[in-house]
Protein backbone atom coordinates (compact mmCIF):
# COMPACT_ATOMS: atom_id res chain seq x y z
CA UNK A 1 -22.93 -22.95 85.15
CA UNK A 2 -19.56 -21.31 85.98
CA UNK A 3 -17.61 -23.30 83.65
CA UNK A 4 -20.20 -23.81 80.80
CA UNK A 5 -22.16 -20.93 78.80
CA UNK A 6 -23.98 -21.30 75.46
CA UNK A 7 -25.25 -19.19 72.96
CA UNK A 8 -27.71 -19.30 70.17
CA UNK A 9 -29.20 -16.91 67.42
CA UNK A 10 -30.33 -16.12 64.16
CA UNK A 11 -32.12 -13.82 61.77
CA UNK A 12 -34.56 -14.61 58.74
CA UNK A 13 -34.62 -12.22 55.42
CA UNK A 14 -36.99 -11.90 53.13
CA UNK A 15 -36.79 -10.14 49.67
CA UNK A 16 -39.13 -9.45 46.86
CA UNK A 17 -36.64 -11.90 44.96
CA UNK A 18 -35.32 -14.48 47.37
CA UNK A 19 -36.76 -16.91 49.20
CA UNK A 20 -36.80 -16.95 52.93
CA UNK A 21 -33.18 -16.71 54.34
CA UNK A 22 -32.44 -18.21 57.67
CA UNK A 23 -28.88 -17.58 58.90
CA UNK A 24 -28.36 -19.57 62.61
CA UNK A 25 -25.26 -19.40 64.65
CA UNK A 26 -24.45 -21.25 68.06
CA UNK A 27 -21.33 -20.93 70.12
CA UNK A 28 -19.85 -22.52 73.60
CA UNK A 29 -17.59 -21.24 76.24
CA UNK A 30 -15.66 -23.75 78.83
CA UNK A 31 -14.16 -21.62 81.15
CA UNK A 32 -12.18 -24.16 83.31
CA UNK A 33 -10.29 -21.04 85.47
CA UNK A 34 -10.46 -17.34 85.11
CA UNK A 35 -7.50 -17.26 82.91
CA UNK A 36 -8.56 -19.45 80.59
CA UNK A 37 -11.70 -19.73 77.81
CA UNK A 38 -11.89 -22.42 74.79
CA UNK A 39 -14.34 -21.21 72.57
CA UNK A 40 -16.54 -23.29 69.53
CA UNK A 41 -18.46 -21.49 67.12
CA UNK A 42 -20.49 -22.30 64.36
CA UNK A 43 -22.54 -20.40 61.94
CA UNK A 44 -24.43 -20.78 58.10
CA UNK A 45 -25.04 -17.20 56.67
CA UNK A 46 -26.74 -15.54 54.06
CA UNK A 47 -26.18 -13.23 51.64
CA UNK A 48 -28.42 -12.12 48.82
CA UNK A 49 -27.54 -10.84 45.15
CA UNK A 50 -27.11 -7.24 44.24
CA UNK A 51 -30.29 -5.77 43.45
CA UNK A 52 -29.84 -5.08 39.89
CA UNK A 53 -28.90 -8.70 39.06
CA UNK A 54 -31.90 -10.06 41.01
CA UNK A 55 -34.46 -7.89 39.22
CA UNK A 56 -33.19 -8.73 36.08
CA UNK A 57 -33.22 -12.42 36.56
CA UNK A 58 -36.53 -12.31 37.88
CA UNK A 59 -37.24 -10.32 34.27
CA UNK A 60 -36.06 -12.97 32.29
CA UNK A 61 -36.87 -15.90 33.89
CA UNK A 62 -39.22 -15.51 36.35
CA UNK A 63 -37.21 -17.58 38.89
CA UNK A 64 -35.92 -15.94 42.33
CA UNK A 65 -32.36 -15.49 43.28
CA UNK A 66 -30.20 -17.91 45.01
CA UNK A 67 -28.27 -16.12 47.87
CA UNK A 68 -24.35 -16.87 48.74
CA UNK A 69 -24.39 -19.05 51.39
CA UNK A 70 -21.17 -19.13 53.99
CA UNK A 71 -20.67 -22.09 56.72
CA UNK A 72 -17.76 -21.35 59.34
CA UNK A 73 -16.26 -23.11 62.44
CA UNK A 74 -13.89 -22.10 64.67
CA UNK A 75 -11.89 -23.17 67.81
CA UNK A 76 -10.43 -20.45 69.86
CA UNK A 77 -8.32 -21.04 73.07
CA UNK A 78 -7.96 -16.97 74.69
CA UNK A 79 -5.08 -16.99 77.94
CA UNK A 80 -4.44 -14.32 80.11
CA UNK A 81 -1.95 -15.43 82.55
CA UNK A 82 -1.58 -11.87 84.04
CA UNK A 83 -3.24 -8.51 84.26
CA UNK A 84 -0.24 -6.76 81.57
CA UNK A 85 -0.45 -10.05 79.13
CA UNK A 86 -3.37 -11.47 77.20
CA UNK A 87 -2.81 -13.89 73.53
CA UNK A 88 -4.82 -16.21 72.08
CA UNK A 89 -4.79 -19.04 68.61
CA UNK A 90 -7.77 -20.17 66.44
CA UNK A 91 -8.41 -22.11 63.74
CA UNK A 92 -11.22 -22.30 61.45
CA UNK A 93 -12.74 -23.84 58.22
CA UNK A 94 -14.86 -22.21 55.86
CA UNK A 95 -17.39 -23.95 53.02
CA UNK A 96 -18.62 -21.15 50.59
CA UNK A 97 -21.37 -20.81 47.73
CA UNK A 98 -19.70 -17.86 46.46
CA UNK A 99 -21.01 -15.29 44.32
CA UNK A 100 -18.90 -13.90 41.64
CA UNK A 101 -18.97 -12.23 38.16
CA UNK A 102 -19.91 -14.87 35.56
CA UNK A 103 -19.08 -12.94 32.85
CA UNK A 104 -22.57 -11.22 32.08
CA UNK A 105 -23.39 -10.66 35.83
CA UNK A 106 -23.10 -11.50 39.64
CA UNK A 107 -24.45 -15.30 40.21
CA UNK A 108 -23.26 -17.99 42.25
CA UNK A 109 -20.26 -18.96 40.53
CA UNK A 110 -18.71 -22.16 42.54
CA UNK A 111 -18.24 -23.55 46.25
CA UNK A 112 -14.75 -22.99 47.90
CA UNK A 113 -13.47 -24.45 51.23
CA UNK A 114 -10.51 -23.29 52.85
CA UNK A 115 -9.09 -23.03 56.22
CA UNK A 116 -6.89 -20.58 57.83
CA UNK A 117 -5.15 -20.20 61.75
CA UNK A 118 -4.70 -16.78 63.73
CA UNK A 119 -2.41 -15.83 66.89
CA UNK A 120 -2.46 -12.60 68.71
CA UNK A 121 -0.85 -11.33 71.92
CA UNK A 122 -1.41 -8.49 74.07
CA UNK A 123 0.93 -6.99 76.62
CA UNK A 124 -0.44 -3.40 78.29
CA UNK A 125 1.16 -1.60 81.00
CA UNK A 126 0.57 2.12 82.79
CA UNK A 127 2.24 3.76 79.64
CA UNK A 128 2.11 0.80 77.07
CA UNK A 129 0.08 -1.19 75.02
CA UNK A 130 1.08 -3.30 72.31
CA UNK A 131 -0.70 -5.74 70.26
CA UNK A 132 0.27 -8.25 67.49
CA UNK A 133 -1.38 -11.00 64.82
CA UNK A 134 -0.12 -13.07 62.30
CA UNK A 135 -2.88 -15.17 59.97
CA UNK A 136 -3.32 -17.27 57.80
CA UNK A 137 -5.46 -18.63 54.92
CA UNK A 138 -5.38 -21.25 52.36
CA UNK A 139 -7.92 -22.51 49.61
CA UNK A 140 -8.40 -26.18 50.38
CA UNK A 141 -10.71 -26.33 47.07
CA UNK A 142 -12.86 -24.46 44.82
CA UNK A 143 -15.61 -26.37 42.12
CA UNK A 144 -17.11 -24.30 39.66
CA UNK A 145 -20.66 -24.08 38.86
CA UNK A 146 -19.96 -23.98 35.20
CA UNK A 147 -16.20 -25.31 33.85
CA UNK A 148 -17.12 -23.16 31.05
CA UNK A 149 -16.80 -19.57 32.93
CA UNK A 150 -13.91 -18.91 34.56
CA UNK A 151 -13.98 -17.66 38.10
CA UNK A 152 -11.95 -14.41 39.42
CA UNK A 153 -12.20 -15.45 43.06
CA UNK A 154 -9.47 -17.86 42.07
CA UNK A 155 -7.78 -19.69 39.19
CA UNK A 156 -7.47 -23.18 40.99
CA UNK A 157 -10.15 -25.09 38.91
CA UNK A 158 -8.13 -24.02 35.57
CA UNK A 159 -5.34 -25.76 36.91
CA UNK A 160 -3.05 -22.40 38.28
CA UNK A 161 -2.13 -22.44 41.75
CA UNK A 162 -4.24 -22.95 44.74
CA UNK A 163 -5.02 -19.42 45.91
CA UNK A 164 -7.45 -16.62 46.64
CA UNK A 165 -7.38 -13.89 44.23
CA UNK A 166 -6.72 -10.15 45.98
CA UNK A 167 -6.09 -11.94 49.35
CA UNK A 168 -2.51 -12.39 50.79
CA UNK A 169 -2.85 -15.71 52.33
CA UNK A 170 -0.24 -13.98 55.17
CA UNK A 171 -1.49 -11.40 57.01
CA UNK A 172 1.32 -9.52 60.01
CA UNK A 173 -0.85 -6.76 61.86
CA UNK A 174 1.35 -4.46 64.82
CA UNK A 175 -0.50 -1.98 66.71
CA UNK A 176 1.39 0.17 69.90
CA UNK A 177 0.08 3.08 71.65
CA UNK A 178 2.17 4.69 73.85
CA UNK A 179 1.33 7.54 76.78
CA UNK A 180 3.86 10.06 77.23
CA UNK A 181 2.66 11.82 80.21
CA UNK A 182 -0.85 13.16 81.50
CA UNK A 183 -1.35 14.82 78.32
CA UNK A 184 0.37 13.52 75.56
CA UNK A 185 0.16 10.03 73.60
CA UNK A 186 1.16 8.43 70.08
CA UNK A 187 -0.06 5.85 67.82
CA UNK A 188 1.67 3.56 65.44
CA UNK A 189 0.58 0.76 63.35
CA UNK A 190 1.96 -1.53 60.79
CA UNK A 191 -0.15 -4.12 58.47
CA UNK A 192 2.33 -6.13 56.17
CA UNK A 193 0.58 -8.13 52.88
CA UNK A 194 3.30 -10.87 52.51
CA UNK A 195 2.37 -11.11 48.46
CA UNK A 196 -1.07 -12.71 46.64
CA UNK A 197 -0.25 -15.63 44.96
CA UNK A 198 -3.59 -16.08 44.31
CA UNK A 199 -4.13 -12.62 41.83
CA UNK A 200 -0.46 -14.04 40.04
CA UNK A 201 -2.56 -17.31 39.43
CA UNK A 202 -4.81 -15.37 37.83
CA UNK A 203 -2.99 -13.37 35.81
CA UNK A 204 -1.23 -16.59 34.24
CA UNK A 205 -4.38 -18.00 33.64
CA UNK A 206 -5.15 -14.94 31.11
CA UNK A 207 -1.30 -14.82 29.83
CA UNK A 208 -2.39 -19.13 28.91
CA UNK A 209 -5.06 -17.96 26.95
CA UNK A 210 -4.70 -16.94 23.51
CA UNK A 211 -6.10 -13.24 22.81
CA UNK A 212 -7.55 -13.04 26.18
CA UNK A 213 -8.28 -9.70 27.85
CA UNK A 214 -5.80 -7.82 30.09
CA UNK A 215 -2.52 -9.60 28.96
CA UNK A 216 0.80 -8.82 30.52
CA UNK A 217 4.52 -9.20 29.85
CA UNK A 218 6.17 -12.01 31.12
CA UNK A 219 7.38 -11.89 34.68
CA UNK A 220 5.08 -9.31 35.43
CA UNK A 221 5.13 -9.49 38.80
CA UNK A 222 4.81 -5.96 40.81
CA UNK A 223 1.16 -6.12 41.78
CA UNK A 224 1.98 -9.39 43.61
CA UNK A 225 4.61 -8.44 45.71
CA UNK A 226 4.48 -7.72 49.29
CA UNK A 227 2.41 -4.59 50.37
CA UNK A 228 3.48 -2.81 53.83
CA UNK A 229 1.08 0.20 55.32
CA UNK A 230 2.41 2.43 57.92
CA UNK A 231 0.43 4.90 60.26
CA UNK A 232 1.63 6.87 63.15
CA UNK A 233 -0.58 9.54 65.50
CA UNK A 234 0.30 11.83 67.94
CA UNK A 235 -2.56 13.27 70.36
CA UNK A 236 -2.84 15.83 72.67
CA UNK A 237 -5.39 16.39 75.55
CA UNK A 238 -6.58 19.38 76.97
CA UNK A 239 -8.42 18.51 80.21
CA UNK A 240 -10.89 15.58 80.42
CA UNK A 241 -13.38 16.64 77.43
CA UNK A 242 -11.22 17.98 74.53
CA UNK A 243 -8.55 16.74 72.30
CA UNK A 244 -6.47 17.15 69.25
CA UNK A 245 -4.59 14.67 67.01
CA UNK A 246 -2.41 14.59 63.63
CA UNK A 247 -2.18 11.34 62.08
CA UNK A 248 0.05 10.13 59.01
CA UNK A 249 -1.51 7.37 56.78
CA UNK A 250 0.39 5.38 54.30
CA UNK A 251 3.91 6.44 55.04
CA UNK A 252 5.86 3.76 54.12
CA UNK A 253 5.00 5.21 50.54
CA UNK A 254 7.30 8.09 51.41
CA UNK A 255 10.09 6.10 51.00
CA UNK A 256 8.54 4.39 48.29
CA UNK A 257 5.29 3.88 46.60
CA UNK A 258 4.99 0.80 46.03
CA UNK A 259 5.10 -0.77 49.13
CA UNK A 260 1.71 1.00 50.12
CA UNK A 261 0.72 -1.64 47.24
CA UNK A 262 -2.61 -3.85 46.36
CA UNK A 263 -3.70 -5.89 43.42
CA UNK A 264 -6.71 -3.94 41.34
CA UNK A 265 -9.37 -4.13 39.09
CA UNK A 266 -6.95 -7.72 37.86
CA UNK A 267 -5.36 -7.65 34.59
CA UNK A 268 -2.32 -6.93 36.15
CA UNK A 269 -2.94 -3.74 37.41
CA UNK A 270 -2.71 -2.50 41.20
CA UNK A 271 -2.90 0.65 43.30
CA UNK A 272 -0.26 2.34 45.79
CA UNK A 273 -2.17 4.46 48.15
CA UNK A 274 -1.40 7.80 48.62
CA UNK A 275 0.55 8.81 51.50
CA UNK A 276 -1.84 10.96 53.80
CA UNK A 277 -1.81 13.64 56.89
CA UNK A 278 -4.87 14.05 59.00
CA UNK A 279 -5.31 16.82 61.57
CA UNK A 280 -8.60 16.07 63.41
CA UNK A 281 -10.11 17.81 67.17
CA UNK A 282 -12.56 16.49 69.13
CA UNK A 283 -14.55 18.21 72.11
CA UNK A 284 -17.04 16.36 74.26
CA UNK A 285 -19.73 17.93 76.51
């Protein structure tokens, strides 16, 4: 009806070394005004092994490949209270059979649970448009299938911390575009990493461990810091079917190059990306 709508779907796989995989997902809308939309969703997924690992199970063993298998539900309330303003909140809850490296190859390696939240707002004008998130995501628990091999998506069931490796459990995303006149417009975006925890955790877990691989000093603590990524555009149209743009990736490494910082690879390493310029055209016909 005009308040109520509902949908329903899924997809089945099939490999040479799986069984079938069914992956449902439902969801329902209650529109109670035209402003307003509450949304439930709910969905298992699927996903199977990298090829290599399944074939060489199926070598040794003669036994098929268990797939990762991810469960997710979320409430989302959306508003948009005029036609310049639009924001919106969820929350959600995850329960994962995760795959991971198990020391010899990629098998399912534990079950995590965690939740996380989300809120984003909108405002757009003639010449504006400007959106903002903030998220959020925290590890409620992760069991491993084996005490005996440690996991790298966290170091929780050893005991350190209660965090996701390589993910910042903060997450501050800023886009604005601006339009300058009839032919002009620029682009500017900001994502902002406030630290991982979770990779620190990690990296304690192998400085506890006598002779263990990829060691650090103490207080090592650069690839855990915040990262910050900065990218402005400028474009220019020429009549309704061409234009041309220069873009800047990365810049808040100009100033300096760590901030353009993320954990990888673990043992303490991580990676500043490289501050970038693109020039691009486009013509349409």
């Amino acid at each position: 009806n005009d308040e109520w709508t509902t949908f329903l779907g899924g997809r089945w796989d099939k490999n040479t070394y799986t069984d079938w995989m069914y992956s449902p997902r439902a969801a329902v809308v209650y529109t109670p005004d035209e402003y307003t939309a509450w949304k439930i969703m709910a969905s298992r997924s699927q996903r199977m092994n990298f090829a290599e690992d399944m074939r060489r199970q199926w070598l040794n063993t003669r036994t098929l490949s268990e797939p990762e298998i991810l469960r997710s539900y979320e409430l989302r309330l959306e508003r948009t209270p005029s036609e310049s303003l639009f924001w919106a909140v969820s929350g959600f809850y995850i329960d994962l059979d995760a795959l991971g490296w198990d020391g010899t190859q990629s098998s399912i390696v534990g079950n995590q649970t965690q939740w996380g939240a989300e809120g984003e707002l909108t405002y757009s004008s003639e010449r504006w448009s400007i959106t903002g998130s903030h998220s959020y995501v925290k590890l409620i628990r992760f069991t491993q299938e084996d005490p005996a091999v440690w996991s790298y998506i966290t170091a929780a069931a050893n005991g350190f911390g209660n965090d996701l490796n390589a993910w910042s459990n903060h997450i501050t995303k800023l886009f604005v575009h601006r339009r300058l006149n009839e032919t002009w417009s620029t682009d500017a975006s900001l994502r902002y990493y406030w630290g991982f925890p979770g990779s620190r955790d990690v990296q304690n877990r192998n400085n506890a461990e006598a002779f263990s691989f990829g060691q650090t000093i103490p207080r090592w603590n650069r690839p855990y810091e915040d990262g910050v990524f900065v990218n402005l555009g400028l474009e220019r149209r020429v009549g309704r079917n061409m234009r041309f743009r220069v873009d800047g990736y990365n810049l808040a490494g100009v100033f300096q190059s760590d901030l353009n910082r993320r954990p990888f690879g673990g043992e303490g390493s991580f990676r500043s990306e490289a501050p970038a310029v693109g020039i691009s055209g486009e013509a349409t016909y």
